[in-house]
PDB file of N, CA and C in Angstrom:
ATOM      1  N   UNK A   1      -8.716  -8.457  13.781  1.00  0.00           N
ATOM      2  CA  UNK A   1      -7.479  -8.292  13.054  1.00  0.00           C
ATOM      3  C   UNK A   1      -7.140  -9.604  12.346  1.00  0.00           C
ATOM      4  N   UNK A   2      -6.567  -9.565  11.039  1.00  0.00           N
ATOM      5  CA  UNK A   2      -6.229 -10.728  10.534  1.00  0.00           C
ATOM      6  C   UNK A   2      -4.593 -10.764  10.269  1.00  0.00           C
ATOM      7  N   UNK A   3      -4.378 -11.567  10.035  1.00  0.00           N
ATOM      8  CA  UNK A   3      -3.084 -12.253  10.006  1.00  0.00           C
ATOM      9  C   UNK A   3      -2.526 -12.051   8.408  1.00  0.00           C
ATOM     10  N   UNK A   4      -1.477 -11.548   8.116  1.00  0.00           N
ATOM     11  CA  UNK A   4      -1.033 -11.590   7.261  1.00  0.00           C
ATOM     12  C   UNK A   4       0.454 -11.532   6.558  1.00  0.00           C
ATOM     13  N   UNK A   5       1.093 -12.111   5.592  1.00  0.00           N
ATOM     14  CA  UNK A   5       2.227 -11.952   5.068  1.00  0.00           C
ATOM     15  C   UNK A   5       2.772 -10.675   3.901  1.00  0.00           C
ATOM     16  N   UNK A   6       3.968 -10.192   4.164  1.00  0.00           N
ATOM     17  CA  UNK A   6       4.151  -9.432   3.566  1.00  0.00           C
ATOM     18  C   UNK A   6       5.920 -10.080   2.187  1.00  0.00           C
ATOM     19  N   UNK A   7       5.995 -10.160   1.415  1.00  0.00           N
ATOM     20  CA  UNK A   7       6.804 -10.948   0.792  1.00  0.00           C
ATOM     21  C   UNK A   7       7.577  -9.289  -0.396  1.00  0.00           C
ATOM     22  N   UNK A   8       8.569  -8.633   0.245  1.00  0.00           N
ATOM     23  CA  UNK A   8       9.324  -7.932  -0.731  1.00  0.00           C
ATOM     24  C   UNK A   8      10.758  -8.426  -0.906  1.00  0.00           C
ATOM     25  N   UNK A   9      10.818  -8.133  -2.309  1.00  0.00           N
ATOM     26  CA  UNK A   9      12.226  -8.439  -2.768  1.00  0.00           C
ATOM     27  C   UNK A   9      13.007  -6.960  -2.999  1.00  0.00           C
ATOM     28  N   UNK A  10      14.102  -6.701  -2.193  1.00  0.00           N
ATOM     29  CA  UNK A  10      14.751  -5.586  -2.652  1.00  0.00           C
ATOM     30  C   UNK A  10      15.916  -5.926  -3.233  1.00  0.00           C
ATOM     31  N   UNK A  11      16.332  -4.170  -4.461  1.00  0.00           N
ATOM     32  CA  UNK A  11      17.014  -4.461  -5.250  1.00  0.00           C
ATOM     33  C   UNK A  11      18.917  -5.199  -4.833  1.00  0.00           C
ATOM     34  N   UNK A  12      19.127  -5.906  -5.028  1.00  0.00           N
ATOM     35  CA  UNK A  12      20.416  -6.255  -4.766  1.00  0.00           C
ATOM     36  C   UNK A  12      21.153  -5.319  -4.919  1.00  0.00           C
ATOM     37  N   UNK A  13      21.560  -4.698  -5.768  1.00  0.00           N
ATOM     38  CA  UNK A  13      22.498  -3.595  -5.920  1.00  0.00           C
ATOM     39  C   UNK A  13      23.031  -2.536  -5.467  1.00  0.00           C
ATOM     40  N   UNK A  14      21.934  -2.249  -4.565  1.00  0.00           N
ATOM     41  CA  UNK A  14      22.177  -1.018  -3.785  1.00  0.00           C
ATOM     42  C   UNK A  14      23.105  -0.884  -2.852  1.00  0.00           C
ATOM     43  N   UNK A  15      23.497  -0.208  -2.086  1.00  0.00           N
ATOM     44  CA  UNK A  15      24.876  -0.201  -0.606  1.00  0.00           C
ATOM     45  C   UNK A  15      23.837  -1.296   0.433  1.00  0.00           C
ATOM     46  N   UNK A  16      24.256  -1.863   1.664  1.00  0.00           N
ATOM     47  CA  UNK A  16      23.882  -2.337   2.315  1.00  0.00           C
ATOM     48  C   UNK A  16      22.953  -1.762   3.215  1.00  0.00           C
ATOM     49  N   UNK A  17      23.732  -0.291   3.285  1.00  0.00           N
ATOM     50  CA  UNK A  17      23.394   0.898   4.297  1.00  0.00           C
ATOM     51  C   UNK A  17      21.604   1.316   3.488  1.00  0.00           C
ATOM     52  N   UNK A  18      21.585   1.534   2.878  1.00  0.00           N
ATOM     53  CA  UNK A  18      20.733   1.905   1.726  1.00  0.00           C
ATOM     54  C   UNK A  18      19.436   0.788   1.766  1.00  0.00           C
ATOM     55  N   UNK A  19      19.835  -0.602   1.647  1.00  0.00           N
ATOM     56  CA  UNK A  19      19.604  -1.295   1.324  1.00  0.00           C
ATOM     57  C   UNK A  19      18.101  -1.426   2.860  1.00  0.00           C
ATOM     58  N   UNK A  20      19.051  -1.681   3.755  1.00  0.00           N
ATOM     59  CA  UNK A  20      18.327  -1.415   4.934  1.00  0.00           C
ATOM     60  C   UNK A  20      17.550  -0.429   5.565  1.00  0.00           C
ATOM     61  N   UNK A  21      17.844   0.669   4.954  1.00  0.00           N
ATOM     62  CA  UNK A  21      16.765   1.786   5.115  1.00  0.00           C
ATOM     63  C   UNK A  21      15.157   1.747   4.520  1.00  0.00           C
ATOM     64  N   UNK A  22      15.320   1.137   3.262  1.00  0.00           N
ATOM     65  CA  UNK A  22      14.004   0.690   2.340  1.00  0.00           C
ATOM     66  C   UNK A  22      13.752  -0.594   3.641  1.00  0.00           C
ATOM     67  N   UNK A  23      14.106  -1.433   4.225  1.00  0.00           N
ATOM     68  CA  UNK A  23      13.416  -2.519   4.592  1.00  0.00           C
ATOM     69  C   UNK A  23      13.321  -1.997   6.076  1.00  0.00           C
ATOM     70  N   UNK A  24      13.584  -0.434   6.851  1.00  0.00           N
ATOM     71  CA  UNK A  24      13.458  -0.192   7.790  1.00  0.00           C
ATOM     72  C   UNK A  24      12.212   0.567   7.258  1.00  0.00           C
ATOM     73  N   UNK A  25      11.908   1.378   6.375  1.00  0.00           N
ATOM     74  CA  UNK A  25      10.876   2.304   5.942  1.00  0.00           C
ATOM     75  C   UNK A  25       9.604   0.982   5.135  1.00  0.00           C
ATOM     76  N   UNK A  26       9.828   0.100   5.315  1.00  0.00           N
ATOM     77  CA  UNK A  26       8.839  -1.304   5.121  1.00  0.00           C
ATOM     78  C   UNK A  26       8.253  -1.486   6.108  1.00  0.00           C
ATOM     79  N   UNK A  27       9.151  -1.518   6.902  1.00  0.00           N
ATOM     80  CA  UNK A  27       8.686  -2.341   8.608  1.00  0.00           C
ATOM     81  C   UNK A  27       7.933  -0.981   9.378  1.00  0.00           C
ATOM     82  N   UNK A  28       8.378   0.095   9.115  1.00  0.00           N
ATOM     83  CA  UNK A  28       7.461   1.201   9.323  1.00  0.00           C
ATOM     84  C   UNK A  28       6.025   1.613   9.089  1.00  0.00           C
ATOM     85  N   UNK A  29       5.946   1.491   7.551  1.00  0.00           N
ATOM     86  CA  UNK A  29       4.565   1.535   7.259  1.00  0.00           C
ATOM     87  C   UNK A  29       3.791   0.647   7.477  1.00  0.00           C
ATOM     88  N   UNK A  30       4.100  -0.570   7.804  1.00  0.00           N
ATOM     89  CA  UNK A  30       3.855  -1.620   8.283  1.00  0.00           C
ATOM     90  C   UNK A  30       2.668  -1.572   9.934  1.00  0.00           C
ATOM     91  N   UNK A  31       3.249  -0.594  10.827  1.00  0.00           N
ATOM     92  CA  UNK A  31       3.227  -0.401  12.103  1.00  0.00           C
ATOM     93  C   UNK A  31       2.503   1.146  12.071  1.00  0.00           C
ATOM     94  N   UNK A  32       2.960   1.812  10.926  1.00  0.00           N
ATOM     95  CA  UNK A  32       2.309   2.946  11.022  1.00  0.00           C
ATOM     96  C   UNK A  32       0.504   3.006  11.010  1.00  0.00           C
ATOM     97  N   UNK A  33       0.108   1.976  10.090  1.00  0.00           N
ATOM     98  CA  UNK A  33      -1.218   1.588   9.290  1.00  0.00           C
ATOM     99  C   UNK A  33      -1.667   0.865  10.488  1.00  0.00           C
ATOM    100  N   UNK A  34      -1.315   0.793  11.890  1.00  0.00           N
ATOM    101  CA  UNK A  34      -1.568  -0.390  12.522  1.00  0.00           C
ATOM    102  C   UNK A  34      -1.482  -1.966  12.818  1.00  0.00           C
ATOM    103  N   UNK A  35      -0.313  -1.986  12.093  1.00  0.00           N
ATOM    104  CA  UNK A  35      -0.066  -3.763  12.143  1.00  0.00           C
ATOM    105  C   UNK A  35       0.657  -3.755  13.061  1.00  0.00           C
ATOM    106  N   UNK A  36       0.622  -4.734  13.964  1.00  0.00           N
ATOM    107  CA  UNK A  36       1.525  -5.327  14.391  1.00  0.00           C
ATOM    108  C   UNK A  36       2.404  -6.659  14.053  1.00  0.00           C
ATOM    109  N   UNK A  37       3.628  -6.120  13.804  1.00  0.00           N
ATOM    110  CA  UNK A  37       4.832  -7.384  13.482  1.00  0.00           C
ATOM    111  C   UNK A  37       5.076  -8.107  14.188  1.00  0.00           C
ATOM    112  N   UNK A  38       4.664  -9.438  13.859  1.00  0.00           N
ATOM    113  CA  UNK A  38       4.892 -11.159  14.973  1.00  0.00           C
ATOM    114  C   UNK A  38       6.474 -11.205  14.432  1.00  0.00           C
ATOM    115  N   UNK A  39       6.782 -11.414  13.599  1.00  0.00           N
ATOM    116  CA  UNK A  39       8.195 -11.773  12.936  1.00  0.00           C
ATOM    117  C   UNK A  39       8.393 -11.534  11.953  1.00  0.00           C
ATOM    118  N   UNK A  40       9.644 -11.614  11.001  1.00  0.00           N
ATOM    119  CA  UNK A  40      10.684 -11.501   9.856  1.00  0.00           C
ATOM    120  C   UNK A  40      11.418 -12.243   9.771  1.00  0.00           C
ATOM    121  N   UNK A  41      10.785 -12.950   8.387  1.00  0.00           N
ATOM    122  CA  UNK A  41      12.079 -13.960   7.871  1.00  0.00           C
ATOM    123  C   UNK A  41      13.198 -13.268   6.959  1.00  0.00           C
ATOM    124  N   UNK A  42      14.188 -13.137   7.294  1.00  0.00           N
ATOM    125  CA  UNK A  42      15.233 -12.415   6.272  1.00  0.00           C
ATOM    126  C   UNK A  42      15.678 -13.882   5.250  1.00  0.00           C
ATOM    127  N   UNK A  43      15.501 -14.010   4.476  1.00  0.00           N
ATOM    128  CA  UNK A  43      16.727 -14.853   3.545  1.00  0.00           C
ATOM    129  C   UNK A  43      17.809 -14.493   2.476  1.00  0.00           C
ATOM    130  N   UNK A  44      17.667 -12.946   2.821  1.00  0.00           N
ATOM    131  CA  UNK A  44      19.361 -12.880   2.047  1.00  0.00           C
ATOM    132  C   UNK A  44      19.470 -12.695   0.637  1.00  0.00           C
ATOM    133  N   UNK A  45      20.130 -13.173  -0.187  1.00  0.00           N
ATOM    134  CA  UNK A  45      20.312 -12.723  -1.625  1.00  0.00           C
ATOM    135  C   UNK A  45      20.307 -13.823  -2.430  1.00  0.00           C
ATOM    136  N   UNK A  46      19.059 -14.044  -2.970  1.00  0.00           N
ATOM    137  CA  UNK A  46      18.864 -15.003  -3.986  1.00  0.00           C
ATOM    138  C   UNK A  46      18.533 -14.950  -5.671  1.00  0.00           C
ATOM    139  N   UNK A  47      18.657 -15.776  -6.317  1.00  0.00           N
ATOM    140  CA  UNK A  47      18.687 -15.502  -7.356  1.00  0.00           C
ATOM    141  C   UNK A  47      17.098 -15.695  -8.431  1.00  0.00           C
ATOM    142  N   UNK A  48      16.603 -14.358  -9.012  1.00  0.00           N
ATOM    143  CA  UNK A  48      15.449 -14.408  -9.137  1.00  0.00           C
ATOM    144  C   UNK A  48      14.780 -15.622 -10.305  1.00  0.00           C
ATOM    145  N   UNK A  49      13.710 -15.804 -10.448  1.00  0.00           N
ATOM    146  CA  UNK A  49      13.161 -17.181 -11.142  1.00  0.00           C
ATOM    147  C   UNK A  49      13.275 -16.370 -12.639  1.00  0.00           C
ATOM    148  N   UNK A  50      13.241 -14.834 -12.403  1.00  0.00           N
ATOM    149  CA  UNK A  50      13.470 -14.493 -13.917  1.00  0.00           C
ATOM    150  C   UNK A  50      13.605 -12.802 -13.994  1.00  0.00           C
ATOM    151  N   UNK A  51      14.136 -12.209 -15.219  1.00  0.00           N
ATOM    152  CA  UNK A  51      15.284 -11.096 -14.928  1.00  0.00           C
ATOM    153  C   UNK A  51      14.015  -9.665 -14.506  1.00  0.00           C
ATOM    154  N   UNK A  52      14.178  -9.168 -13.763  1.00  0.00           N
ATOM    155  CA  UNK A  52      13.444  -8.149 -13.380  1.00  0.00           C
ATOM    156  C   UNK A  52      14.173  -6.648 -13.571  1.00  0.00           C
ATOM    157  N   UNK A  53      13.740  -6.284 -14.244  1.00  0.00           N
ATOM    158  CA  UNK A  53      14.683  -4.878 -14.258  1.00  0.00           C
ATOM    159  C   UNK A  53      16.134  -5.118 -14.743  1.00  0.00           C
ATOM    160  N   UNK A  54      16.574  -6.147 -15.871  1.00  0.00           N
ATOM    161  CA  UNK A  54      18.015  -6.392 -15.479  1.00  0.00           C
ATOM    162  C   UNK A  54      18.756  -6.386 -14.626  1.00  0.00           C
ATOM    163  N   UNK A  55      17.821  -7.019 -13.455  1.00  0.00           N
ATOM    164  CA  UNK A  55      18.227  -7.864 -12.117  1.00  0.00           C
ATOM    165  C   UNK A  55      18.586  -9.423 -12.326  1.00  0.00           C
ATOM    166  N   UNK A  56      19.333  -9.920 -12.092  1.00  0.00           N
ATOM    167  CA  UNK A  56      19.090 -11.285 -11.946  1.00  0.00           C
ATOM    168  C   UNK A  56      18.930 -11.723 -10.115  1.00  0.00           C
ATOM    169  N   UNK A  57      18.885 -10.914  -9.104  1.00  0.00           N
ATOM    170  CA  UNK A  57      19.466 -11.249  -7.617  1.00  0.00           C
ATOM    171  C   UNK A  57      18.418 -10.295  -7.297  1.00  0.00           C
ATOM    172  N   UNK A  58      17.764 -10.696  -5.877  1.00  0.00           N
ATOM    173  CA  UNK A  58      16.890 -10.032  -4.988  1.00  0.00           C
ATOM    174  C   UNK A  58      17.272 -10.094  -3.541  1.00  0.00           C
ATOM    175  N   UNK A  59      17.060  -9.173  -2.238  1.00  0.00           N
ATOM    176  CA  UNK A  59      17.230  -9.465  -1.103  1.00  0.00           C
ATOM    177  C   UNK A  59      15.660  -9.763  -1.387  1.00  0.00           C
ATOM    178  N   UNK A  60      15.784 -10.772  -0.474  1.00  0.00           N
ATOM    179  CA  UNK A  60      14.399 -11.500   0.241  1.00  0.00           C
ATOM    180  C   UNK A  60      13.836 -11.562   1.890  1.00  0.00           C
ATOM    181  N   UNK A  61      12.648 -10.597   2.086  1.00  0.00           N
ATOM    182  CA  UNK A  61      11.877 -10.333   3.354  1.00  0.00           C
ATOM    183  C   UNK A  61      10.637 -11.033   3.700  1.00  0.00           C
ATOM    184  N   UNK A  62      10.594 -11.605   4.865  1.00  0.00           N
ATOM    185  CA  UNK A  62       9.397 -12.109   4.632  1.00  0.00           C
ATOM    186  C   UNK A  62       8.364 -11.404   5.971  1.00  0.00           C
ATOM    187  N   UNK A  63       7.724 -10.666   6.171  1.00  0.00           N
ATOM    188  CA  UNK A  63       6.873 -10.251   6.994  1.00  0.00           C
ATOM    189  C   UNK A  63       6.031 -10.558   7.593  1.00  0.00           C
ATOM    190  N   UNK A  64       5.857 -10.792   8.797  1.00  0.00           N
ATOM    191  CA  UNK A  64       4.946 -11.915   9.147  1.00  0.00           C
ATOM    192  C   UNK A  64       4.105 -10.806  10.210  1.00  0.00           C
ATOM    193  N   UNK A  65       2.606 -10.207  10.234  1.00  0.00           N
ATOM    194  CA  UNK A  65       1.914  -9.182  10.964  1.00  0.00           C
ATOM    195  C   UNK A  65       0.482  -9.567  10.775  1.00  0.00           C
ATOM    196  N   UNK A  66       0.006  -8.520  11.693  1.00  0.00           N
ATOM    197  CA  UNK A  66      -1.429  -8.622  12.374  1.00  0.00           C
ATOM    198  C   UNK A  66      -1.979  -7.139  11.658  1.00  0.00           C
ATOM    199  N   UNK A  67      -3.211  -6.994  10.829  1.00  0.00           N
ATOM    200  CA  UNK A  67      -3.184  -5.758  10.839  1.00  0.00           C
ATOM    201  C   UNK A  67      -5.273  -5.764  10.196  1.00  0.00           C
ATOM    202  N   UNK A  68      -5.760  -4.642  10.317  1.00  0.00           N
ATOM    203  CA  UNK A  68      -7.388  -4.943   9.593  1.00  0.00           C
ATOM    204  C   UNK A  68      -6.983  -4.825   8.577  1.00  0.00           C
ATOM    205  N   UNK A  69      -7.979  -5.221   7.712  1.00  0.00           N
ATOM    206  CA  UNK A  69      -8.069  -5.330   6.438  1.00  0.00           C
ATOM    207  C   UNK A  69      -7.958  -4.250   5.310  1.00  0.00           C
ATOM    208  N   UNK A  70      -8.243  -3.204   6.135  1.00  0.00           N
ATOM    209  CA  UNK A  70      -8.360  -1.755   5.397  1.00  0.00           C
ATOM    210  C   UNK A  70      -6.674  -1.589   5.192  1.00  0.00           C
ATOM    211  N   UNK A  71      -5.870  -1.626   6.338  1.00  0.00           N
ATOM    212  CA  UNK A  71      -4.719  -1.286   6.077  1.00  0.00           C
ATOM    213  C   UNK A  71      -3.790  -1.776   5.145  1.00  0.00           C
ATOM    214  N   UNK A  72      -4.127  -2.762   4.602  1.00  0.00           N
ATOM    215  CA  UNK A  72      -3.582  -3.541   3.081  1.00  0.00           C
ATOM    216  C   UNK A  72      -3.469  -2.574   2.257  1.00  0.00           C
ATOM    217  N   UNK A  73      -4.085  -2.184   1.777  1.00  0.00           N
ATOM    218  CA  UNK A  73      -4.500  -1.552   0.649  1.00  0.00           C
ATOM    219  C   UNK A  73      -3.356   0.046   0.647  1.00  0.00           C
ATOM    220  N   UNK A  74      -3.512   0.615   1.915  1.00  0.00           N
ATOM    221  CA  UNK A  74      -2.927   1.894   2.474  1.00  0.00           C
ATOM    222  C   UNK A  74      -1.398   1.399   2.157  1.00  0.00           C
ATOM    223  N   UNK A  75      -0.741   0.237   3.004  1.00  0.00           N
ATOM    224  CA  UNK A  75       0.785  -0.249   3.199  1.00  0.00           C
ATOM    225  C   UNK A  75       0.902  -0.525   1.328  1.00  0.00           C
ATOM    226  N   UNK A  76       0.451  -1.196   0.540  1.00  0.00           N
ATOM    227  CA  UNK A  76       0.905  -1.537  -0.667  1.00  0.00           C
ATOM    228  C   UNK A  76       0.446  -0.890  -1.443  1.00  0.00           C
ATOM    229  N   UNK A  77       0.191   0.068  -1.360  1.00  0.00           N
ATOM    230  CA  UNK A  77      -0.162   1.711  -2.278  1.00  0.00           C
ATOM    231  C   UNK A  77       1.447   2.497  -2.075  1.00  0.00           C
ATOM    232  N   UNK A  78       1.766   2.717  -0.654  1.00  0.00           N
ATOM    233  CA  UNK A  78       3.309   3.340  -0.836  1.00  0.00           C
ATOM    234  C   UNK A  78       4.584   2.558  -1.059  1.00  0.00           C
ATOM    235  N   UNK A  79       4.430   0.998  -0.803  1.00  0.00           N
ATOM    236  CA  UNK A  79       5.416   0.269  -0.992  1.00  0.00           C
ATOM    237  C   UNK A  79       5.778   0.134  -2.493  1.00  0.00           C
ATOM    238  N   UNK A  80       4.389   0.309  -3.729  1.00  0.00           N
ATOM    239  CA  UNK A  80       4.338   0.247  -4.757  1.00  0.00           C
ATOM    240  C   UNK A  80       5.401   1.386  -5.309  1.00  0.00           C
ATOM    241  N   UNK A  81       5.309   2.348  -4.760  1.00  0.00           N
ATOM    242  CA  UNK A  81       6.482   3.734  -5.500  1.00  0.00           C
ATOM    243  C   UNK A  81       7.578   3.746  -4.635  1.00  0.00           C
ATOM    244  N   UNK A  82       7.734   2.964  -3.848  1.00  0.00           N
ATOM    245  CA  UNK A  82       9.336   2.769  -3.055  1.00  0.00           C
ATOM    246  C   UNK A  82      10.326   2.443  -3.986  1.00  0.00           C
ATOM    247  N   UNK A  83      11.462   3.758  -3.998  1.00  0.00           N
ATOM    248  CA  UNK A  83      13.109   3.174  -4.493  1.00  0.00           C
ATOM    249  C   UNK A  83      13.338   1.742  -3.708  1.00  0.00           C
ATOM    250  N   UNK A  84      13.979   0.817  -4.832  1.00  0.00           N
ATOM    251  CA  UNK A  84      14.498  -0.559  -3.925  1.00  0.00           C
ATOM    252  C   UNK A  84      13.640  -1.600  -4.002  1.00  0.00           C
ATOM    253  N   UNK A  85      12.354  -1.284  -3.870  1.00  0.00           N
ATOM    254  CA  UNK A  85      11.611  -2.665  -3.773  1.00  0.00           C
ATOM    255  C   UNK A  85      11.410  -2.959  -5.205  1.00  0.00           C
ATOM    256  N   UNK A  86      11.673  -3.818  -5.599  1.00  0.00           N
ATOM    257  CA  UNK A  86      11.817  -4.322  -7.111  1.00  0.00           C
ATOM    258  C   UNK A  86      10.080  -5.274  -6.803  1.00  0.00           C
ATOM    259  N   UNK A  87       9.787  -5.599  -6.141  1.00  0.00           N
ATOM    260  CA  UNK A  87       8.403  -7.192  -6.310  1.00  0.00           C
ATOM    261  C   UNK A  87       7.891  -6.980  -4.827  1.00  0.00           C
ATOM    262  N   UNK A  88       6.645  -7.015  -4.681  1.00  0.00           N
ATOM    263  CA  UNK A  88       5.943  -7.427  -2.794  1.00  0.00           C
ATOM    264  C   UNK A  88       4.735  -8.040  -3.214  1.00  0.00           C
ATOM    265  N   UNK A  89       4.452  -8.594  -2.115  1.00  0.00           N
ATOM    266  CA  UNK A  89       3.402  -9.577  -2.368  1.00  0.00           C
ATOM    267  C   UNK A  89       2.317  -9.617  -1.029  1.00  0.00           C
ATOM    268  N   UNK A  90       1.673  -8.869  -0.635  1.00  0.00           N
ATOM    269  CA  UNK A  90       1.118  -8.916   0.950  1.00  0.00           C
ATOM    270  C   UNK A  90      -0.091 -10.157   0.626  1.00  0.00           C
ATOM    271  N   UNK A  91      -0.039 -11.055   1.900  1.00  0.00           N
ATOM    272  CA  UNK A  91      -1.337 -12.345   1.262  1.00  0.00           C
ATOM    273  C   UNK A  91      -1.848 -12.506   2.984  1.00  0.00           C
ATOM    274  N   UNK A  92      -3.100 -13.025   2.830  1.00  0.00           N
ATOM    275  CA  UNK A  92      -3.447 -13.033   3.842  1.00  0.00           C
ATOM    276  C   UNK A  92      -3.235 -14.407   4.353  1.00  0.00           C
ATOM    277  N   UNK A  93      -3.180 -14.492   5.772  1.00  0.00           N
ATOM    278  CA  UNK A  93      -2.731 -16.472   5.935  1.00  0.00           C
ATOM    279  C   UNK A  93      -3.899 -16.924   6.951  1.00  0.00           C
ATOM    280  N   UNK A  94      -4.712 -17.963   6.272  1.00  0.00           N
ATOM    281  CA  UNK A  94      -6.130 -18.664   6.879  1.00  0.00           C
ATOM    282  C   UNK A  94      -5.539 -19.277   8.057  1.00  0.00           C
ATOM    283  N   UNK A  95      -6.439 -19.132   9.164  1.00  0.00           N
ATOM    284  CA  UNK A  95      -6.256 -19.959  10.446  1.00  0.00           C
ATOM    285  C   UNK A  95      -6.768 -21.551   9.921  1.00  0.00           C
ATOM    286  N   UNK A  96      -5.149 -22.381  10.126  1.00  0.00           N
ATOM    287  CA  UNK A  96      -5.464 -23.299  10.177  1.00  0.00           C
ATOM    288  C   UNK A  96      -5.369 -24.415  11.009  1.00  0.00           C
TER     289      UNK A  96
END
């Protein structure tokens, strides 16, 4: 199993309630594909480096999991057509 990061920005705008359902249905497929989640960095609502969707503001997740390699591909195939997630970034992190 390798180690890897998962980096989505969801849309600011949405209800809170709402908001958290997309980053509960994240952390799902996440676990569904076989990863296991070490941690989550939440940082909250920041302001993006440039306008996305006539966004200027993103919630920011940071995912921190264990999962094979195959399951990449599976998790950021449905995260790609998720309401809410405006940007994700899954990267793998070298033992260093």
């Amino acid at each position: 199993m390798n180690k890897y990061e998962l980096a989505v920005v969801l849309n600011a705008v949405i209800e809170d309630d709402a908001r958290a359902a997309v980053y509960d249905k994240v952390k799902h497929l996440v676990e569904r594909f076989g990863g296991q989640i070490a941690d989550v960095d939440e940082w909250g609502k920041k302001k993006l480096a440039y306008e996305i969707e006539k966004m200027t503001e993103g919630f920011y997740y940071f995912i921190h999991f264990e999962a094979e390699s195959s399951a990449i591909a599976e998790i950021e195939s449905r995260i790609r057509i998720m309401d809410g997630v405006i940007r994700y970034l899954c990267v793998r992190q070298d033992e260093a």
